[in-house]
N, C-alpha and C. Protein backbone atom coordinates (compact mmCIF):
# COMPACT_ATOMS: atom_id res chain seq x y z
N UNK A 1 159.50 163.62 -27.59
CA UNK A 1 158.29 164.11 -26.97
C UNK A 1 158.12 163.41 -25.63
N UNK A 2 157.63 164.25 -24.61
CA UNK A 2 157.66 163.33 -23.17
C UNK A 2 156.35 163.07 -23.14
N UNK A 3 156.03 162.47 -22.03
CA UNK A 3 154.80 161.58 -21.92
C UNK A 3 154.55 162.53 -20.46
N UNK A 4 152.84 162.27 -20.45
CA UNK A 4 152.34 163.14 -19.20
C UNK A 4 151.75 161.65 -18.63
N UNK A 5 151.40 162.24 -17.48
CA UNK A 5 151.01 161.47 -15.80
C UNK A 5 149.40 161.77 -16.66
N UNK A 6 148.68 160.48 -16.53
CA UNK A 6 146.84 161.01 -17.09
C UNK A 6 146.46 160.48 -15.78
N UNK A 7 145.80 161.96 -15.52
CA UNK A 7 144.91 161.98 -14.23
C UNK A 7 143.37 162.33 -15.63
N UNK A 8 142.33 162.37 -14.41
CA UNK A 8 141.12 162.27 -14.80
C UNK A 8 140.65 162.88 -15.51
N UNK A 9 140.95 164.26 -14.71
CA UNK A 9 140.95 165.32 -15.84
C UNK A 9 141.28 165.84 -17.09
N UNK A 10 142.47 164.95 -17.18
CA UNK A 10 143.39 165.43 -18.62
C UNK A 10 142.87 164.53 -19.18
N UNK A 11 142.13 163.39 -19.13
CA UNK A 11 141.34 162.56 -19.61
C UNK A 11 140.19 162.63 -20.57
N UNK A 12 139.21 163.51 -19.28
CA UNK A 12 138.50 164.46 -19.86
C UNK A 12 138.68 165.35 -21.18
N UNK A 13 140.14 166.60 -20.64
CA UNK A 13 139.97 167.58 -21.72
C UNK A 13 140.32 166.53 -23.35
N UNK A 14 140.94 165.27 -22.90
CA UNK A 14 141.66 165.01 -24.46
C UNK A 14 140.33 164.22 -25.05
N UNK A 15 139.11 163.80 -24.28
CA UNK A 15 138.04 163.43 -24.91
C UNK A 15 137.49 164.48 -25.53
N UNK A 16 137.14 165.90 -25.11
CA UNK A 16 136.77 166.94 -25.65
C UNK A 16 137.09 167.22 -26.52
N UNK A 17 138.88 167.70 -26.70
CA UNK A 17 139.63 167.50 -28.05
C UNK A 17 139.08 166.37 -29.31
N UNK A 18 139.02 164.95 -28.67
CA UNK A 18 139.27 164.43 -29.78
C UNK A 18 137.74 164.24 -31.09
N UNK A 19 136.52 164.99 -30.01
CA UNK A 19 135.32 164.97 -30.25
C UNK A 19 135.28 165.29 -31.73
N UNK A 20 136.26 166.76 -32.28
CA UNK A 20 136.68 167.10 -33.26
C UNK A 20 137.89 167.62 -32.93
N UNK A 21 139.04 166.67 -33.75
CA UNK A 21 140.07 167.50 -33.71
C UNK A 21 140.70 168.35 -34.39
N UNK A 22 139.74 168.63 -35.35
CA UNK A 22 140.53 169.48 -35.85
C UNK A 22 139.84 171.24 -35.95
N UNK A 23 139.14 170.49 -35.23
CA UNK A 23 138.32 172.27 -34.88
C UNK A 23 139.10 172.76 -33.22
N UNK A 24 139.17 174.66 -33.39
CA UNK A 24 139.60 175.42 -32.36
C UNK A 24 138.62 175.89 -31.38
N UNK A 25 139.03 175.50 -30.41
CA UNK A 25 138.19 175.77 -28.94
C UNK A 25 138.77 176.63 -28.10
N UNK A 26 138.37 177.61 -27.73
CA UNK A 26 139.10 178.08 -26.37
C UNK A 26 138.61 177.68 -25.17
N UNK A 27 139.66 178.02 -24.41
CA UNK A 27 139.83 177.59 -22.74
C UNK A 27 138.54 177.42 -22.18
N UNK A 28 137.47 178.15 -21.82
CA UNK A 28 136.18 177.98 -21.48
C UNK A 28 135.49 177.03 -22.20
N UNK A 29 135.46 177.14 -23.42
CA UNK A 29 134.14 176.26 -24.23
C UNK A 29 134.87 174.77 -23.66
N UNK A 30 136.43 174.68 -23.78
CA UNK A 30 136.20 173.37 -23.18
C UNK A 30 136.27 172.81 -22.06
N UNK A 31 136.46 173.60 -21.21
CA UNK A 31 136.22 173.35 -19.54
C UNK A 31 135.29 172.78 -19.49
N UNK A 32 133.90 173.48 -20.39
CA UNK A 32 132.42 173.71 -20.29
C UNK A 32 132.17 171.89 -20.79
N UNK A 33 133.23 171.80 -22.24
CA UNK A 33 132.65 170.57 -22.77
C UNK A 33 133.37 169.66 -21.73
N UNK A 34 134.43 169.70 -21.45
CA UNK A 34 134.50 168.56 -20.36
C UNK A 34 134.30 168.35 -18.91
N UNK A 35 133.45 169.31 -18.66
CA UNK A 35 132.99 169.42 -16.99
C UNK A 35 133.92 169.61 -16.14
N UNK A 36 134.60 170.31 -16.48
CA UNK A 36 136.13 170.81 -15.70
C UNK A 36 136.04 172.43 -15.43
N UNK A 37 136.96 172.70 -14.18
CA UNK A 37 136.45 174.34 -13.71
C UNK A 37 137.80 174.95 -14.89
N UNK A 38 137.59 176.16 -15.48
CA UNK A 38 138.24 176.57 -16.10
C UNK A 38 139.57 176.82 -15.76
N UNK A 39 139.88 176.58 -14.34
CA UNK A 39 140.99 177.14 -13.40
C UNK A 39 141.76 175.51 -13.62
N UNK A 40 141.16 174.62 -13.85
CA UNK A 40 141.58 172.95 -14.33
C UNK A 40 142.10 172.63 -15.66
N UNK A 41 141.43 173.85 -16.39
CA UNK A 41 141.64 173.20 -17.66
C UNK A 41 142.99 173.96 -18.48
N UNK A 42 143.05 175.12 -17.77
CA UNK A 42 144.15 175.96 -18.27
C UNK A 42 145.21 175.08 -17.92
N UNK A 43 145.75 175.08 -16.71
CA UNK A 43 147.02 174.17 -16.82
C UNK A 43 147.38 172.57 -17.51
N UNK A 44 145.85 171.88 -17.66
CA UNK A 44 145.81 170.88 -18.85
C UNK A 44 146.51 171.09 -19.97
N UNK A 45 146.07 172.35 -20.72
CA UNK A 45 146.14 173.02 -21.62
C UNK A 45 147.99 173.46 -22.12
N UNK A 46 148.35 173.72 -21.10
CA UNK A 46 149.58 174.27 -21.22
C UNK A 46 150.49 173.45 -21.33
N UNK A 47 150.19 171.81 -20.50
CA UNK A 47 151.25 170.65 -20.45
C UNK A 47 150.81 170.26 -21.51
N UNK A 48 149.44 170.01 -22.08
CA UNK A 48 149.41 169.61 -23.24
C UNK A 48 150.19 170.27 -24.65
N UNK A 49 150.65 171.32 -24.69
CA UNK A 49 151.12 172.47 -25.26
C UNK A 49 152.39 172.25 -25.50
N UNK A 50 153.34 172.30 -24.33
CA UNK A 50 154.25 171.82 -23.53
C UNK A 50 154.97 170.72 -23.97
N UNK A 51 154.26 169.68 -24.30
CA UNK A 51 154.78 167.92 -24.92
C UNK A 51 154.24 167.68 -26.33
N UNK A 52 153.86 169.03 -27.07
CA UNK A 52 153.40 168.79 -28.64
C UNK A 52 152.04 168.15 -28.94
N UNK A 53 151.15 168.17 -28.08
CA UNK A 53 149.95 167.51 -28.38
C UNK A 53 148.85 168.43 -28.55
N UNK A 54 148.74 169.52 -28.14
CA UNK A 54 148.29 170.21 -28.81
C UNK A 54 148.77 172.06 -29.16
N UNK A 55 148.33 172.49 -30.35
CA UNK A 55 148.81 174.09 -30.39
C UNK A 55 147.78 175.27 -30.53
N UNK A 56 148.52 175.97 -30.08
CA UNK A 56 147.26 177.35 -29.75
C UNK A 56 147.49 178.63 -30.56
N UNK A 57 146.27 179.43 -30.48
CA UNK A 57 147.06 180.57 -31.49
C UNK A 57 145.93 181.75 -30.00
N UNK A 58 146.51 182.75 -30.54
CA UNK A 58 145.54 183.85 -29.62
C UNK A 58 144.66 184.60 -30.74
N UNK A 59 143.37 184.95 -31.04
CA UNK A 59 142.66 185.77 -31.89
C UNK A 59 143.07 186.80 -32.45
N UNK A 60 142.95 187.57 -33.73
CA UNK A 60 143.44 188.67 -34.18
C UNK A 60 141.81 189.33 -33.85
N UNK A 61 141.63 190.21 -33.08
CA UNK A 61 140.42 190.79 -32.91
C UNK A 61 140.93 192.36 -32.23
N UNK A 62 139.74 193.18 -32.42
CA UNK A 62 139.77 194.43 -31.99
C UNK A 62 139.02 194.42 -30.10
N UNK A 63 139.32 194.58 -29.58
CA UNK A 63 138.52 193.94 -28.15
C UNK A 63 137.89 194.77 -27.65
N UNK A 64 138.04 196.39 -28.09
CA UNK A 64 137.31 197.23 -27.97
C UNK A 64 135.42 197.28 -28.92
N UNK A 65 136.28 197.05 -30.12
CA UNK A 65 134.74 196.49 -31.10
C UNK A 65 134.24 195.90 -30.72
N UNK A 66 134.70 194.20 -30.35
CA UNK A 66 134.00 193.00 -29.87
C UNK A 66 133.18 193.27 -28.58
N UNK A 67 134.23 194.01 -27.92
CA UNK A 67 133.74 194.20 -26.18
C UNK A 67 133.82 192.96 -25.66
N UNK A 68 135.01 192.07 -26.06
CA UNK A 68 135.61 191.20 -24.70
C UNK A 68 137.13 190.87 -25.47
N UNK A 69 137.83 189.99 -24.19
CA UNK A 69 139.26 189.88 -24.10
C UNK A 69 139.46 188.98 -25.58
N UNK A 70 140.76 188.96 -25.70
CA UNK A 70 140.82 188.18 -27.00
C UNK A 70 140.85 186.69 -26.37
N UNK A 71 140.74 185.86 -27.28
CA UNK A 71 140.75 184.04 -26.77
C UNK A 71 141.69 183.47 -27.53
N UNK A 72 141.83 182.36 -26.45
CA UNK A 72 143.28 181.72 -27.18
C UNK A 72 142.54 180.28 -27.36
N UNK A 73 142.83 179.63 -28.87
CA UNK A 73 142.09 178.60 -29.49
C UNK A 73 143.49 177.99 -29.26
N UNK A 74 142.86 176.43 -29.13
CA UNK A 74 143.62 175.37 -28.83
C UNK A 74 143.18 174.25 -29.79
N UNK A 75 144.05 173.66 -30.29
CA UNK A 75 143.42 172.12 -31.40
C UNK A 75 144.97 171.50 -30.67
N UNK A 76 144.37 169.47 -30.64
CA UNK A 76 145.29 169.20 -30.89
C UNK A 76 146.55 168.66 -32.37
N UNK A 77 147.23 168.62 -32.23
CA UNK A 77 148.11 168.20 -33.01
C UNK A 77 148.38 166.82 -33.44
N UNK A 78 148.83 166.71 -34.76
CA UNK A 78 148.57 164.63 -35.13
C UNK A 78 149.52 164.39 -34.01
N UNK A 79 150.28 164.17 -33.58
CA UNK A 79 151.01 163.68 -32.20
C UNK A 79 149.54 164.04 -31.34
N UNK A 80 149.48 164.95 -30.96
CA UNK A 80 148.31 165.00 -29.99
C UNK A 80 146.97 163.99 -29.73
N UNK A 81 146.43 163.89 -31.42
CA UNK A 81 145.15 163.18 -31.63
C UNK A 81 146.07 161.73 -31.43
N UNK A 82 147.17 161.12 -31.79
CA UNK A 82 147.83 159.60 -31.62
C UNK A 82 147.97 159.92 -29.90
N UNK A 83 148.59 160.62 -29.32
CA UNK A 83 148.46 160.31 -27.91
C UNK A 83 147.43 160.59 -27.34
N UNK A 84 146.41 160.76 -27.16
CA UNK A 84 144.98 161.34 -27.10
C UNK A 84 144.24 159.66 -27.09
N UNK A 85 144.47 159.46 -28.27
CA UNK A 85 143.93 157.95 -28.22
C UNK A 85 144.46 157.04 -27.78
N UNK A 86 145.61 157.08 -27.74
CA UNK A 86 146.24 155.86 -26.76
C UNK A 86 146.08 155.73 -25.02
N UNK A 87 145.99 157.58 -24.80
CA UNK A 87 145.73 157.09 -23.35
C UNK A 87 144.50 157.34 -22.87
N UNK A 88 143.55 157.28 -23.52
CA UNK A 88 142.01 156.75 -23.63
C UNK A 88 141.65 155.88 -23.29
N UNK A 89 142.51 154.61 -24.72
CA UNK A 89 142.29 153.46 -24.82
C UNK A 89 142.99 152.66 -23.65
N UNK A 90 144.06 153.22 -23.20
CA UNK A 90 144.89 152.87 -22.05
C UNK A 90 144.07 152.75 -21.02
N UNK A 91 143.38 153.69 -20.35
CA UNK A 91 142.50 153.84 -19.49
C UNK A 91 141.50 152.74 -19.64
N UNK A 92 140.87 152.97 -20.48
CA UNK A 92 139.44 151.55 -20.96
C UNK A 92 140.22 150.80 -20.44
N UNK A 93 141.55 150.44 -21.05
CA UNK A 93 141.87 148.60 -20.68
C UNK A 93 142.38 148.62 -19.28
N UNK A 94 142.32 149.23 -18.69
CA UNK A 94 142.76 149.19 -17.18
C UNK A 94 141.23 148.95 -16.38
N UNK A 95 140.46 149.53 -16.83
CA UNK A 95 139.17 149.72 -16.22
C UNK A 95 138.28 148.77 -16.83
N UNK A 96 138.76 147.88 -17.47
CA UNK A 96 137.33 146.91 -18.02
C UNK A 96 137.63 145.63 -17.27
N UNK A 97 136.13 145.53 -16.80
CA UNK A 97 136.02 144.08 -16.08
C UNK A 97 136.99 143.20 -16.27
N UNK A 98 137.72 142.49 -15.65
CA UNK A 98 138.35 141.23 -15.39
C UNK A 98 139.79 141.74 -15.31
N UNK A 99 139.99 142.70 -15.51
CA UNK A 99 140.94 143.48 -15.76
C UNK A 99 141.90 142.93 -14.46
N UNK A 100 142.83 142.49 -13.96
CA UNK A 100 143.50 142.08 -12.90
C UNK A 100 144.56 142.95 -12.70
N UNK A 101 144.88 143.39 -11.55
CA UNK A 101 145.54 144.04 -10.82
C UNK A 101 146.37 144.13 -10.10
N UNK A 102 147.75 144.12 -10.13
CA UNK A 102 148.96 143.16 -9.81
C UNK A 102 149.45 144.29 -8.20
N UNK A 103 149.46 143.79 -7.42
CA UNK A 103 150.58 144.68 -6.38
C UNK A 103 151.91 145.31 -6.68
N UNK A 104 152.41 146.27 -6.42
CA UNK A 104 153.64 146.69 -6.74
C UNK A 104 154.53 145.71 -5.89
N UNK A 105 154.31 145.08 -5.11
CA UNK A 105 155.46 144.58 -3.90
C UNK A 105 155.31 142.98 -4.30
């Protein structure tokens, strides 16, 4: 399994995820839950997808009945919820006071 680059955002969506993980969200509801533009969260979504952390299914629905597009639910995966928390917790310990900060050079 490869490892992703955590920018802020992907930060975000994997806090959203881990709120409940084992419940299905689609693309909007969690843009919405993590204050991210939906146009942000889709490609989150896909690398997360991508490296096994989380899986998606698309709705079995009639879209004519419903009267909208079908949605694609996303949960993450136990790999997902273990990397989810690690680079959370990764983050905290970078960012907590006293925290020292070495130069690359």
């Amino acid at each position: 399994m490869s490892t992703l680059r955590m920018t802020t955002p992907r930060l975000l969506a994997l806090r959203a995820l881990l709120e409940d993980p084992k419940q299905e969200r689609y693309g909007l509801e969690l843009a919405t839950q993590a204050s991210l533009e939906p146009a942000t969260v889709y490609p989150i979504l896909v690398a997360f997808e991508t490296v096994g952390w989380v899986s998606s299914r698309t709705e079995d629905i009639d879209v004519h009945e419903v009267g909208r597009p079908r949605r694609r639910y996303y949960r993450l995966t136990a790999a997902g919820v273990t990397a989810a928390r690690d680079a959370i917790a990764a983050r905290e310990r970078r960012s907590a006071p006293g925290h020292s900060r070495r130069l690359a050079w």
